[in-house]
Protein backbone atom coordinates (compact mmCIF):
# COMPACT_ATOMS: atom_id res chain seq x y z
CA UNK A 1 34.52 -11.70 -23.55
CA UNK A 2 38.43 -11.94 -23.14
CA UNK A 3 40.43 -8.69 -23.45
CA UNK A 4 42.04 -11.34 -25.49
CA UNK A 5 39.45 -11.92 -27.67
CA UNK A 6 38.37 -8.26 -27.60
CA UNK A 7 42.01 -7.19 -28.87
CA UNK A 8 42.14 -9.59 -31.96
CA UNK A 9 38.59 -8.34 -33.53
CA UNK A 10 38.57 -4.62 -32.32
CA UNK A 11 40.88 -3.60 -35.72
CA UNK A 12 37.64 -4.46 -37.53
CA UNK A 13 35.32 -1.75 -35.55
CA UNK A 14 35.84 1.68 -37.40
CA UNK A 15 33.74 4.72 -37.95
CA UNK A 16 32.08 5.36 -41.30
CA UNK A 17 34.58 7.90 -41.94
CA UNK A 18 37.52 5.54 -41.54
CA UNK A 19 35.67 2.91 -43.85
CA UNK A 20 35.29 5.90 -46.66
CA UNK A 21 39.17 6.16 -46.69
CA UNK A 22 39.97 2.58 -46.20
CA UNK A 23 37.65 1.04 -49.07
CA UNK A 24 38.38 5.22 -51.56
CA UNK A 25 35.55 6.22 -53.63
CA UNK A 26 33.11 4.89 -55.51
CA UNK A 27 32.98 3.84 -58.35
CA UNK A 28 35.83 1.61 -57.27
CA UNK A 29 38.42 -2.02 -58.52
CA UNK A 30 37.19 -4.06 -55.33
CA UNK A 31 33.83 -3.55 -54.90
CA UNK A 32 32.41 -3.31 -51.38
CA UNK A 33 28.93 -4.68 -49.66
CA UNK A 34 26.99 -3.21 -46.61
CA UNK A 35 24.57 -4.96 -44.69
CA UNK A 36 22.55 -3.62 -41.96
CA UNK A 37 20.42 -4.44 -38.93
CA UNK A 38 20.19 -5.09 -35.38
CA UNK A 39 22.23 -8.45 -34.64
CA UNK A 40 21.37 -8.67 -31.11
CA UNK A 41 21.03 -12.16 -32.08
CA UNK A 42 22.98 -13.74 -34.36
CA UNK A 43 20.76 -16.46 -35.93
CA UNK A 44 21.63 -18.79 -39.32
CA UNK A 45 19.59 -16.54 -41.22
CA UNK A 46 21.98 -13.77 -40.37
CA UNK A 47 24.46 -15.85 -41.51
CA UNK A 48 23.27 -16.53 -44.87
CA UNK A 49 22.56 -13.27 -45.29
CA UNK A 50 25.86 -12.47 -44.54
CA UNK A 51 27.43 -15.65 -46.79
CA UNK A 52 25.15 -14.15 -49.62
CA UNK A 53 26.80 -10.63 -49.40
CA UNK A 54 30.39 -12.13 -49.06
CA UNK A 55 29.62 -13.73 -52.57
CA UNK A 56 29.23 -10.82 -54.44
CA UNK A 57 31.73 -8.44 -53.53
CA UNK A 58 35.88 -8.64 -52.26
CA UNK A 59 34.71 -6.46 -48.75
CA UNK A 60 31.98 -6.67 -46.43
CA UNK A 61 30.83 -4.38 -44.57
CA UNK A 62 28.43 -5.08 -41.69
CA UNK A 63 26.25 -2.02 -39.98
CA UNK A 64 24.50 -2.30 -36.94
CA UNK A 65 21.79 -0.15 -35.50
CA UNK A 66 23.43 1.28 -32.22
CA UNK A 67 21.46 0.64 -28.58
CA UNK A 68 19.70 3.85 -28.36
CA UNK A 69 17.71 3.48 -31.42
CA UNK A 70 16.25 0.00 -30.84
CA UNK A 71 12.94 0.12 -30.02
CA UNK A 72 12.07 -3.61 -30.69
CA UNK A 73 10.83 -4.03 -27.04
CA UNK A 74 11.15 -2.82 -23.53
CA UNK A 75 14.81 -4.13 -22.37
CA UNK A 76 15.76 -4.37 -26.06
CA UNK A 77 18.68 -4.48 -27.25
CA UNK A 78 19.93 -7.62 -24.87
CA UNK A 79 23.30 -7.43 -26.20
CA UNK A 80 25.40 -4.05 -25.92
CA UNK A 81 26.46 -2.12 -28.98
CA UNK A 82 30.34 -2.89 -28.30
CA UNK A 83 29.54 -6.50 -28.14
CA UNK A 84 27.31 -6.93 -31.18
CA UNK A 85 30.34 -5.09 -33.08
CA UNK A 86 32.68 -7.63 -31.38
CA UNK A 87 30.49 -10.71 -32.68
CA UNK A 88 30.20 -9.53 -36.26
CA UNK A 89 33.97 -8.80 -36.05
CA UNK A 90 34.67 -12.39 -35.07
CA UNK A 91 33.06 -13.52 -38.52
CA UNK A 92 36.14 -14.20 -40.91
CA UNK A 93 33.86 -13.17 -43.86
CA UNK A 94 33.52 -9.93 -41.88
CA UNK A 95 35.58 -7.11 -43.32
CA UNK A 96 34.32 -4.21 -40.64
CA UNK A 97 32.13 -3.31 -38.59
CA UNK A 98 30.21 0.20 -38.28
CA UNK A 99 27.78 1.20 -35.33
CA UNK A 100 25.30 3.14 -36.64
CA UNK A 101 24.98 6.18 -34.35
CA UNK A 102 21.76 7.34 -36.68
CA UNK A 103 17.92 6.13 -36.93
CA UNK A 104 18.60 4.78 -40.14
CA UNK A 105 21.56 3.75 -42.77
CA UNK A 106 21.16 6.73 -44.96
CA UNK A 107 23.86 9.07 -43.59
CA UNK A 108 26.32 5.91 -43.49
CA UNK A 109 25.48 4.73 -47.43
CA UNK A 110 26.31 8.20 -48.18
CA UNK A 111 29.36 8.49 -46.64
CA UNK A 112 30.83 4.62 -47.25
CA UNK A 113 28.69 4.64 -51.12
CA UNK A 114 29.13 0.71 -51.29
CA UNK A 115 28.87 -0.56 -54.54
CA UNK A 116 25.88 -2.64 -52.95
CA UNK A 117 23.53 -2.86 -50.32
CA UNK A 118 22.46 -5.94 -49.26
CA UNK A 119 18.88 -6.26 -48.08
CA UNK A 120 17.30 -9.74 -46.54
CA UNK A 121 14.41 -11.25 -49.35
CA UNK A 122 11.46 -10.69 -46.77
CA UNK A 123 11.79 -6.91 -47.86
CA UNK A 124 10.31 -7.53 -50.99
CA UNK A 125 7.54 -9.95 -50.21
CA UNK A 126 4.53 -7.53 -50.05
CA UNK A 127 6.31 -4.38 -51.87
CA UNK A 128 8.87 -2.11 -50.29
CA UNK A 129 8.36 -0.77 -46.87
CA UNK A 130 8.70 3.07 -47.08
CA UNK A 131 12.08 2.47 -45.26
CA UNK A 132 13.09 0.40 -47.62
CA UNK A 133 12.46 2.27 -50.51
CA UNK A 134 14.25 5.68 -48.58
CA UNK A 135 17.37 3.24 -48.77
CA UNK A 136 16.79 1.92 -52.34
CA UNK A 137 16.49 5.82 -53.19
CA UNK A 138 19.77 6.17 -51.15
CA UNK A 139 21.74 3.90 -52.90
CA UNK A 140 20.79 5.11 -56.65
CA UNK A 141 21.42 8.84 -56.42
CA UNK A 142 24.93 7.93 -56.18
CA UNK A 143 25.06 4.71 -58.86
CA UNK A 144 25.41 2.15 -56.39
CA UNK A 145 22.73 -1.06 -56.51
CA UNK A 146 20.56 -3.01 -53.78
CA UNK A 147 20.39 -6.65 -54.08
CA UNK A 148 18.25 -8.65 -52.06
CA UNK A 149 19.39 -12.18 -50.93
CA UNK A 150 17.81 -15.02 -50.84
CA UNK A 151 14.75 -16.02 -48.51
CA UNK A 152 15.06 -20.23 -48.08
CA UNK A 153 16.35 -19.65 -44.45
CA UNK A 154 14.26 -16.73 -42.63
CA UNK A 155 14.51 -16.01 -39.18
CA UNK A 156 13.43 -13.08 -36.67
CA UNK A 157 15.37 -12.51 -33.77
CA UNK A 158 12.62 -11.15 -32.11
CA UNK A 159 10.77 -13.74 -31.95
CA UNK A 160 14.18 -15.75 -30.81
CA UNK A 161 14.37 -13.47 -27.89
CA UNK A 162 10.51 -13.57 -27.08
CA UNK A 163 11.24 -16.98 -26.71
CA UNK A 164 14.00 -16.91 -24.38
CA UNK A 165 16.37 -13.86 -23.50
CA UNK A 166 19.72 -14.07 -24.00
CA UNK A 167 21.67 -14.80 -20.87
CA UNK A 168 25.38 -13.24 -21.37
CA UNK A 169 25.95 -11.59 -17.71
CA UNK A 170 29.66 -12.06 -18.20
CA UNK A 171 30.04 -11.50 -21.77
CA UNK A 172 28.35 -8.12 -20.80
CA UNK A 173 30.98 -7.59 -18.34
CA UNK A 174 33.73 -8.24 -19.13
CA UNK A 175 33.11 -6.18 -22.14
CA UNK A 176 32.64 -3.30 -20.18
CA UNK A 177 35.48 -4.21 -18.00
CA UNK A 178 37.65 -3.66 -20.85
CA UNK A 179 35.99 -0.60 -22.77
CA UNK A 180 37.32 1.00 -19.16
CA UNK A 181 40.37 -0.75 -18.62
CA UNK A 182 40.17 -2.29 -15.30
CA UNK A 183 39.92 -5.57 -13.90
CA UNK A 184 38.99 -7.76 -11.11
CA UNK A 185 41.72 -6.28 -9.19
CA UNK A 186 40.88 -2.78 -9.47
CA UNK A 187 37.19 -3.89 -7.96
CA UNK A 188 38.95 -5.42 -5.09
CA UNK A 189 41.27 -2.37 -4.61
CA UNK A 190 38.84 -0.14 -4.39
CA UNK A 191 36.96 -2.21 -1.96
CA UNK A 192 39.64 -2.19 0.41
CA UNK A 193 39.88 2.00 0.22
CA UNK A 194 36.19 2.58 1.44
CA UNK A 195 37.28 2.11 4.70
CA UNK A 196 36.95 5.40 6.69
CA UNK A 197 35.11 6.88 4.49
CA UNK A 198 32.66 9.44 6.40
CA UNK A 199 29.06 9.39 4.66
CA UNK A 200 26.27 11.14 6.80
CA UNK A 201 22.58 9.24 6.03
CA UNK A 202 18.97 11.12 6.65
CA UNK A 203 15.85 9.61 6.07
CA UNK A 204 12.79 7.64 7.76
CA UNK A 205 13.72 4.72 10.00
CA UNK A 206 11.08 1.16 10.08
CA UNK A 207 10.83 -1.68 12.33
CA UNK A 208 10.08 -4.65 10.35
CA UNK A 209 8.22 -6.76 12.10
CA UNK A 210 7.46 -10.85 11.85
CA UNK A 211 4.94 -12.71 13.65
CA UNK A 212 5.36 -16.16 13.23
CA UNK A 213 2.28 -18.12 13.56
CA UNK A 214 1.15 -21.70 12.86
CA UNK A 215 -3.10 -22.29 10.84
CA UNK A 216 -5.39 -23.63 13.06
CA UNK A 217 -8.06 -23.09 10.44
CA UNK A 218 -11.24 -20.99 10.00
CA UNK A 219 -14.40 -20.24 11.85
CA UNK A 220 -17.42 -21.84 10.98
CA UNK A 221 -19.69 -18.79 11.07
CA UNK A 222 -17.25 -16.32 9.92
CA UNK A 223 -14.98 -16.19 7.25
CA UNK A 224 -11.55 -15.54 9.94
CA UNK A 225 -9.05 -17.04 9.95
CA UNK A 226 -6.99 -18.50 13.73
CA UNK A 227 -3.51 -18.80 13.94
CA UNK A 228 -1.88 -19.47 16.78
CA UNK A 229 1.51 -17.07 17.38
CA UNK A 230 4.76 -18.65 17.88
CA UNK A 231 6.93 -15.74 18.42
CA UNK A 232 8.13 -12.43 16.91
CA UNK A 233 11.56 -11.08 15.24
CA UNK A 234 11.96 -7.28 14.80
CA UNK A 235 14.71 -5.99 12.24
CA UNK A 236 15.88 -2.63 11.38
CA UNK A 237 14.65 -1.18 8.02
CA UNK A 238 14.29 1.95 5.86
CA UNK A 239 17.07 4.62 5.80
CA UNK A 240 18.61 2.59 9.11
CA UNK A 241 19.66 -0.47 7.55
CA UNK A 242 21.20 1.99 4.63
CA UNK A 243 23.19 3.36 7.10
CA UNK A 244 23.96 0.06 8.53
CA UNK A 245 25.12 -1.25 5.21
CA UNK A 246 27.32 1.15 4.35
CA UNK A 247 28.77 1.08 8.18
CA UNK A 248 29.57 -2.54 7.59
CA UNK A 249 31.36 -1.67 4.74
CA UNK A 250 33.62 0.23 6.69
CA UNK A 251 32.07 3.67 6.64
CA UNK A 252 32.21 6.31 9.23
CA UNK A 253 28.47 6.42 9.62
CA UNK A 254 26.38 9.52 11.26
CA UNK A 255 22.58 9.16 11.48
CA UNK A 256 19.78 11.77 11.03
CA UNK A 257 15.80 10.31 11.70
CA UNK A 258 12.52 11.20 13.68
CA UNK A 259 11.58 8.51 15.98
CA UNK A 260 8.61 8.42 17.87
CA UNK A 261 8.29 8.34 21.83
CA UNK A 262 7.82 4.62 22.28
CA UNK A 263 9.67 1.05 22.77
CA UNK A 264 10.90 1.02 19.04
CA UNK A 265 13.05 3.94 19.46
CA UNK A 266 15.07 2.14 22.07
CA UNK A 267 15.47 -0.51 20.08
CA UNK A 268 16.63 1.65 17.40
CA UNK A 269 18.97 3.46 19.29
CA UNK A 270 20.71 0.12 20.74
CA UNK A 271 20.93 -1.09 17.28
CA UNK A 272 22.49 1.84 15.63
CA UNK A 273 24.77 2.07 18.28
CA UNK A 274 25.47 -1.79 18.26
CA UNK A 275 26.76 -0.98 14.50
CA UNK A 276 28.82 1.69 15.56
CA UNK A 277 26.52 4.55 13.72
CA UNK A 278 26.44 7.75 14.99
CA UNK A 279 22.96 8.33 15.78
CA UNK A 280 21.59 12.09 15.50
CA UNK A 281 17.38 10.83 16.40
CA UNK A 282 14.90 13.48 16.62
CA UNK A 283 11.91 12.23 18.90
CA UNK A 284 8.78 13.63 17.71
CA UNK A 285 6.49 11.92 20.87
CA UNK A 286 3.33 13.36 18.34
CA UNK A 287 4.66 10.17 16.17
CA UNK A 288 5.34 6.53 16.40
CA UNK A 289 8.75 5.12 15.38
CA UNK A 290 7.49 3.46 11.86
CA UNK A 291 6.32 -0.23 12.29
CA UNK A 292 5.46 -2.53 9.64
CA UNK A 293 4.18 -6.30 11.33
CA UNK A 294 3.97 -9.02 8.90
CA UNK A 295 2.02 -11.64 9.91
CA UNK A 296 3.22 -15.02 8.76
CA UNK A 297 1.77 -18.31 8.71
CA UNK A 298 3.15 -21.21 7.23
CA UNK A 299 6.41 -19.22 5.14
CA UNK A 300 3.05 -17.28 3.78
CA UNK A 301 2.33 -13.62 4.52
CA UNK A 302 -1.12 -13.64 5.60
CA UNK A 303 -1.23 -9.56 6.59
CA UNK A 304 0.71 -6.74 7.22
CA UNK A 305 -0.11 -4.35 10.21
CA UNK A 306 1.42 -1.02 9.57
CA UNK A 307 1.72 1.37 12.68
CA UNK A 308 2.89 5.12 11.29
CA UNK A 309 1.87 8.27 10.33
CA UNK A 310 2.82 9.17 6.96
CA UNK A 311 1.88 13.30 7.68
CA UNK A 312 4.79 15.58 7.26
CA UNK A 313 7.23 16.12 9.98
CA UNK A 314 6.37 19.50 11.81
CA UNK A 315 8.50 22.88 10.61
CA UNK A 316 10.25 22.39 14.02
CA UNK A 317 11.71 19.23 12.98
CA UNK A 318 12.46 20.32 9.46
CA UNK A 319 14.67 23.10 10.99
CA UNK A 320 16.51 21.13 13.12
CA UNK A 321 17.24 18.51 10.15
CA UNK A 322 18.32 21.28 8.43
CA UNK A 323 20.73 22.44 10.99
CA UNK A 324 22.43 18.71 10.98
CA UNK A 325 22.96 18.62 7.61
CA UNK A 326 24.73 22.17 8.01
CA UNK A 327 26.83 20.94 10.57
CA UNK A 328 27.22 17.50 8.46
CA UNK A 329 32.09 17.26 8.42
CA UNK A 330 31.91 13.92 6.52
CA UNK A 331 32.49 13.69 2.56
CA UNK A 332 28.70 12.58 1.52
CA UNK A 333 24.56 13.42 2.56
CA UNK A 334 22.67 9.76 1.53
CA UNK A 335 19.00 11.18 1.22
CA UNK A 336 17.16 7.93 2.15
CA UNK A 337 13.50 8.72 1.81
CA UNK A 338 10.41 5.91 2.16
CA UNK A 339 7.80 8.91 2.14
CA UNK A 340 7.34 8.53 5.95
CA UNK A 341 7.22 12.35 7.11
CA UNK A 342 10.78 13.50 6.31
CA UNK A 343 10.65 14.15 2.28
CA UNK A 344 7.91 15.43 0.62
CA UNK A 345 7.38 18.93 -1.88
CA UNK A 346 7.46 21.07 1.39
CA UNK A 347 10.52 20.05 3.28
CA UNK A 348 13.00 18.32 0.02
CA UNK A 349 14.04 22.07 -1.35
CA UNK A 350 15.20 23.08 1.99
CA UNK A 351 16.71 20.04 3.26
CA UNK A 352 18.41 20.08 -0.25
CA UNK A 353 19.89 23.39 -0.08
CA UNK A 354 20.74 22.92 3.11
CA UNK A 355 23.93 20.29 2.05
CA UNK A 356 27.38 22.10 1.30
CA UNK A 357 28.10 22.18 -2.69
CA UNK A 358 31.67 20.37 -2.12
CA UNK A 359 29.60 17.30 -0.09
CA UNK A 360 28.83 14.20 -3.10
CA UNK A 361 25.19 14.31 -3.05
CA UNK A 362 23.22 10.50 -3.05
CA UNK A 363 19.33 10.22 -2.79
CA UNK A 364 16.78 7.05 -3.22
CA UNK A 365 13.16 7.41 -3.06
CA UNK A 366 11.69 3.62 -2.37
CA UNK A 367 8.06 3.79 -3.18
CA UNK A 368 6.73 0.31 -2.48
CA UNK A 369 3.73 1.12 -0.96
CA UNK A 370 3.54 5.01 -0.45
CA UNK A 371 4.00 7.66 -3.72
CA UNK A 372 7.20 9.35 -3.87
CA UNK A 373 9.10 11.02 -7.26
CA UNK A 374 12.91 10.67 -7.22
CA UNK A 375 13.23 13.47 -9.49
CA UNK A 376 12.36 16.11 -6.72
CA UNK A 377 15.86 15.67 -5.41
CA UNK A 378 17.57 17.82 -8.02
CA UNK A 379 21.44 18.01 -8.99
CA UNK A 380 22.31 15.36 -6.63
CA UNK A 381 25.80 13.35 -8.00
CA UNK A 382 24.09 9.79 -8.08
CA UNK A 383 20.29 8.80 -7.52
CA UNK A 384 19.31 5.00 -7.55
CA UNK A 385 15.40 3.96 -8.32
CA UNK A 386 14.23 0.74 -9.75
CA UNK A 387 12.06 1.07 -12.61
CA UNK A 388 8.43 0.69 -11.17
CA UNK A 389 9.87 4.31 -8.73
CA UNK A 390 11.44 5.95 -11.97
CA UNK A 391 7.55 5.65 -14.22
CA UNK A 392 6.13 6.32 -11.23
CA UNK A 393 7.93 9.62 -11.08
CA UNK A 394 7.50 10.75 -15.00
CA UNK A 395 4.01 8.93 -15.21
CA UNK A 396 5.85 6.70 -17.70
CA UNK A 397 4.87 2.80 -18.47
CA UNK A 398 5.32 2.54 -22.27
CA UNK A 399 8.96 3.91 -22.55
CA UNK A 400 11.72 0.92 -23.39
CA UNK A 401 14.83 1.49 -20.19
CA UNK A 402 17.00 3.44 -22.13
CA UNK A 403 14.58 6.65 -23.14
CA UNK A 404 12.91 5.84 -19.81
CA UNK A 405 16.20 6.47 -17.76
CA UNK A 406 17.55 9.59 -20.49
CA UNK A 407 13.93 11.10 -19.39
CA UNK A 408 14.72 10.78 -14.98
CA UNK A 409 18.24 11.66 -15.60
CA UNK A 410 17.27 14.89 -17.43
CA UNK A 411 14.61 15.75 -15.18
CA UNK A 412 16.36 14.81 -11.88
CA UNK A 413 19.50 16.99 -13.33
CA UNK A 414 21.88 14.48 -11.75
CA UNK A 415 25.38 13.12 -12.27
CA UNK A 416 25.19 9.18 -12.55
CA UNK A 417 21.62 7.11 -12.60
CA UNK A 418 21.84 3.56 -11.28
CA UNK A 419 18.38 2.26 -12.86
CA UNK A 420 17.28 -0.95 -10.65
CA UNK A 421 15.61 -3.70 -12.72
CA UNK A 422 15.20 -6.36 -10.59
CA UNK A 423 16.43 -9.76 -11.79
CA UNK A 424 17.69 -7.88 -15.03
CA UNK A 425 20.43 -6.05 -12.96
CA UNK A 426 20.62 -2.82 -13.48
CA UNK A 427 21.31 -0.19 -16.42
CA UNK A 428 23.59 3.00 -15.66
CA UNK A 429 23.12 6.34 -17.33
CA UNK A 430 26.44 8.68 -16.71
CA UNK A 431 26.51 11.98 -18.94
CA UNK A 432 23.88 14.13 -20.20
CA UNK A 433 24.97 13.15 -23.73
CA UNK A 434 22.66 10.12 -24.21
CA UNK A 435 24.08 9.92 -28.24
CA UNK A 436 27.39 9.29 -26.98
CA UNK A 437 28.34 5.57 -26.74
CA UNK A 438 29.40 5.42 -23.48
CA UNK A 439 26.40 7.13 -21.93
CA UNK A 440 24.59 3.99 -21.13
CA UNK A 441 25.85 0.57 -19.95
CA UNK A 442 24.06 -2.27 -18.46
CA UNK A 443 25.18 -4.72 -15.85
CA UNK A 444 23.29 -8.10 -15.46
CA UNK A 445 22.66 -9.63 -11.85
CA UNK A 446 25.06 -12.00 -10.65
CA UNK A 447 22.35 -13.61 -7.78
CA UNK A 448 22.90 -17.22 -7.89
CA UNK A 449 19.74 -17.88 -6.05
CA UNK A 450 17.26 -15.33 -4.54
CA UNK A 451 16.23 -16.23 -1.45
CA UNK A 452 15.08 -13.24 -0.56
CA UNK A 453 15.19 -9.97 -2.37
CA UNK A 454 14.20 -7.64 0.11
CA UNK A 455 17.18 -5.18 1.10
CA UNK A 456 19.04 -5.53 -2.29
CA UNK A 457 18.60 -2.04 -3.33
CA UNK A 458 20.20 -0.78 -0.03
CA UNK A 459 23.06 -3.09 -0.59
CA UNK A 460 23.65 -1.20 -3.85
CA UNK A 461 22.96 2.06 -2.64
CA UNK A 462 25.79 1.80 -0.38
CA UNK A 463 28.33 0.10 -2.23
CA UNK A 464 27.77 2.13 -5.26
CA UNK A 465 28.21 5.38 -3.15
CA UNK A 466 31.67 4.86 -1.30
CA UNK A 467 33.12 3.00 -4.78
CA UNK A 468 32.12 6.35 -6.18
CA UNK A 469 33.39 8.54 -3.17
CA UNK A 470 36.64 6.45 -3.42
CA UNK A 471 37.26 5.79 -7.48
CA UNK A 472 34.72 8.50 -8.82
CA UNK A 473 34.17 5.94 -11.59
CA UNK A 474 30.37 4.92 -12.70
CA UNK A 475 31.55 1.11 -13.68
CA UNK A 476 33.23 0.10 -10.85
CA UNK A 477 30.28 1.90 -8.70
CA UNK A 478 27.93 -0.13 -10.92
CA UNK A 479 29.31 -3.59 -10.69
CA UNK A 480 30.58 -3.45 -6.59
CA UNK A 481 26.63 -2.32 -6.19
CA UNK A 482 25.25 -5.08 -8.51
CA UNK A 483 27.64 -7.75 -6.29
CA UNK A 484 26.28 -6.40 -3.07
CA UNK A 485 23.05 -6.14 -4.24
CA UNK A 486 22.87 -10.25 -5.19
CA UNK A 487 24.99 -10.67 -1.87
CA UNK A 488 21.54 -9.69 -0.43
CA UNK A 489 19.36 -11.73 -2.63
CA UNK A 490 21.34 -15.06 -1.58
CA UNK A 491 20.77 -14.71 2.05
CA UNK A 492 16.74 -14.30 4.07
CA UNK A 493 16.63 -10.69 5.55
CA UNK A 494 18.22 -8.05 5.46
CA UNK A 495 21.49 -8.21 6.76
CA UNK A 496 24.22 -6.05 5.73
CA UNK A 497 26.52 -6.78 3.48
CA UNK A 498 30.42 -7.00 4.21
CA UNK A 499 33.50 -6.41 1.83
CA UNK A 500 34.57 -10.20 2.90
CA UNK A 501 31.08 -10.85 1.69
CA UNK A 502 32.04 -8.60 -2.00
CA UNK A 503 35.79 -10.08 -2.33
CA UNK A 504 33.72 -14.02 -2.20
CA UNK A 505 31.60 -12.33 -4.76
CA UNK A 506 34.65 -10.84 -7.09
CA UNK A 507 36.74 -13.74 -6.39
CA UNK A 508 33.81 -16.45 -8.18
CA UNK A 509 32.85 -14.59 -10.52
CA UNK A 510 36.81 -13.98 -12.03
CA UNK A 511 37.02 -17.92 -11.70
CA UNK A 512 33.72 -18.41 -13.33
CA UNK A 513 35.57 -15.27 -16.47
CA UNK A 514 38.67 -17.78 -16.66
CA UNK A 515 36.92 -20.91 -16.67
CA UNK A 516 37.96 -21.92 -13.47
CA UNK A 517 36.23 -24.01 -11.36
């Protein structure tokens, strides 16, 4: 959506109070028509509908149910508020547009009184729906009338979008783009200024392991399996390759982990210090350094060997943890956590009160195969789970996103919510006011292929933190995350991701806004 575009419709987009003055009071010489729904998809019934109301009065008004009261499905609505205005807006038969920031019309009928309210035909088929008849009721107390249009063309959007959701990633964007007033140039900018930024990361390292092997085929008088091995890749993981992403792009990095007393810690340490990280590692020789050996056959995992212990680190090592982040001089804490000793109830209040009140505050609790609840790291300035992590931690798997992420962001007491959703990108909650239009915003992934999806989340957590370190704004945060984040998906393993790799990513995607090739 052009800021073009945007600037030529917005005129249309005005508050019910604005409409009352514009169109005076009823009874009135032009007479005035309201419609009102959803529109997250525009459909030809919608536009007969529409047509219909035109017909019968000199203004039409069209209402639309805002985002936070749509409750049609899980990810509903697909379209954002601001856009849906924008789309009715476009319609020349269109007079304005109203986003209705209540449950229902009633407050808005009220306030507008349109000499009509237009209502779709399949209202009426089996009597009026309680709803229905609270609008009809509406309406009458003041003298206006509700007409019903005709029901030759019927359909349900729902049933449009069960079929196929709507794919507008860069409508989306560029909408929000412009709501904020910044471009692809202020994303680049403020790529360039995370360099030397000083972010200090704590949490549990893993070795990921691969064994590659090759089927041989199965025992005859037991049901195993032979492979034979062809060779084995190890690759940093957990809270290290956080702290290697944000490193690469251009941090001033400083480490805090417990490794264990074996041949994985050295291979930590030369890695860390290959990256240029400051490495602060605890060695607990009670512990192994967290392995995790998949063993592959034929581009299929056939098992995973896990070597850990998942017991809480010892009071010892919680006191010295606490000491480093004391003594932490750079500008952020990054609480990595993967539930592998370091964070649990015990040790998170301490560790927690143990970071300075001027420091920004970032924690993600990844919960792929052990439990964890991101909501135990209170007050911190931005948190970042995906959506299985955030039910997990509210024992939540009925909500739709948007209550869903007002519920974690309440409970977690935090600044800014980055809510991953896998191949639906992610949605961002920013103020505590989740009636406000601008609490929520949604930014679609921009992965042109997965081919591997592992590591994404870490490529967001670190881009999203120094954008917000640098800018302080939730969008740009956001959308340099969401590019990093399908930077990982595109490539196998996780590597981390560079701001050469981001400015490729900004670069295409403005080409692929201006219909560039």
């Amino acid at each position: 959506m052009s800021a073009e575009f945007t600037d030529r419709y917005k005129h249309k987009i005005k508050t019910a109070a604005e409409i009352a003055e514009i169109v005076g009071s009823f009874p009135r010489r032009k007479k005035v028509i309201m419609c009102h729904g959803v529109f997250d998809v525009v459909h030809p019934g919608h536009l007969r509908h529409l047509g219909f109301a035109k017909s019968k009065a000199k203004i039409l008004i069209a209402s639309l149910t805002a985002d936070r009261h749509i409750a049609k499905g899980v990810y509903r609505p697909h379209v954002p508020e601001q856009l849906r205005a924008l789309n009715l807006a476009a319609f020349e038969m269109v007079d304005y547009v109203v986003i209705d920031q209540n449950d229902k019309p009633l407050d808005n009928l009220l306030a507008i009184q349109p000499d009509f309210f237009a209502k779709g035909y399949e209202y009426t088929a089996q009597g009026l729906p309680p709803k229905t008849q609270e609008e009809l009721d509406t309406v009458q107390s003041y003298g206006g009338e509700v007409i019903f249009t005709p029901g030759d063309i019927v359909y349900s959007s729902s049933r449009l979008i069960d079929l196929e959701a709507p794919q507008i990633p860069m409508e989306k964007l560029l909408t929000l783009m412009g709501q904020e007033d910044f471009g692809f140039d202020d994303l680049s900018s403020t790529l360039s200024s995370m360099a030397g930024q000083k972010v200090h990361v704590i949490g549990d390292t893993i070795v990921d392991s691969y064994t590659e092997t090759s089927l041989i085929g199965g025992q005859t008088k037991t049901p195993t399996i032979s492979v034979s091995y062809q060779g084995r890749r190890d690759y940093i993981g957990g809270a290290a390759i956080v702290a290697k992403h944000l490193a690469a792009a251009g941090a001033e990095v400083t480490f805090s982990t417990v490794l264990g007393y074996d041949e994985y810690k050295d291979f930590v340490i030369a890695d860390q210090e290959a990256s240029g990280i400051r490495l602060k590692p605890i060695i607990d020789p009670t512990r192994p350094t967290t392995n995790k050996n998949a063993i592959v056959a034929g581009g299929y995992r056939l098992l995973k060997i896990d070597t850990l212990d998942n017991s809480s680190i010892s009071d010892d090592i919680r006191v010295r943890l606490v000491k480093q982040i004391k003594a932490t001089k750079e500008g952020a804490v990054v609480f990595s956590d993967f539930r592998h000793g370091i964070f649990n109830r015990r040790t998170i209040p301490s560790l927690t009160e143990a970071i300075r009140p001027d420091l920004f505050k970032v924690a993600d609790s990844q919960v792929a195969s052990r439990w964890g609840n991101i909501t135990e790291f209170k007050g911190f300035d931005l948190i970042t789970p995906n959506e299985r992590e955030a039910r997990f931690s509210i024992a939540d798997q009925d909500s739709g996103i948007r209550p869903l992420a007002s519920r974690i962001y309440d409970e977690a007491e935090c600044r800014t919510l980055i809510l991953k959703l896998g191949d639906r990108g992610v949605l961002t909650c920013r103020n505590a006011d989740h009636e406000a239009l601008d609490s929520f915003f949604v930014v679609d992934s921009f992965a042109d292929r997965v081919e591997d999806a592992v590591g994404a989340g870490d490529a967001l957590l670190a881009y999203a933190t120094l954008a917000m370190m640098t800018r302080g704004s939730a969008p740009i945060a956001t959308i340099l995350g969401s590019f990093a984040a399908a930077i990982e998906c595109e490539q196998d393993g996780n590597i981390p991701v560079t701001p050469a790799d981001v400015l490729k990513k900004i670069s295409a995607v403005e080409r692929r806004a201006k219909f560039e090739s």
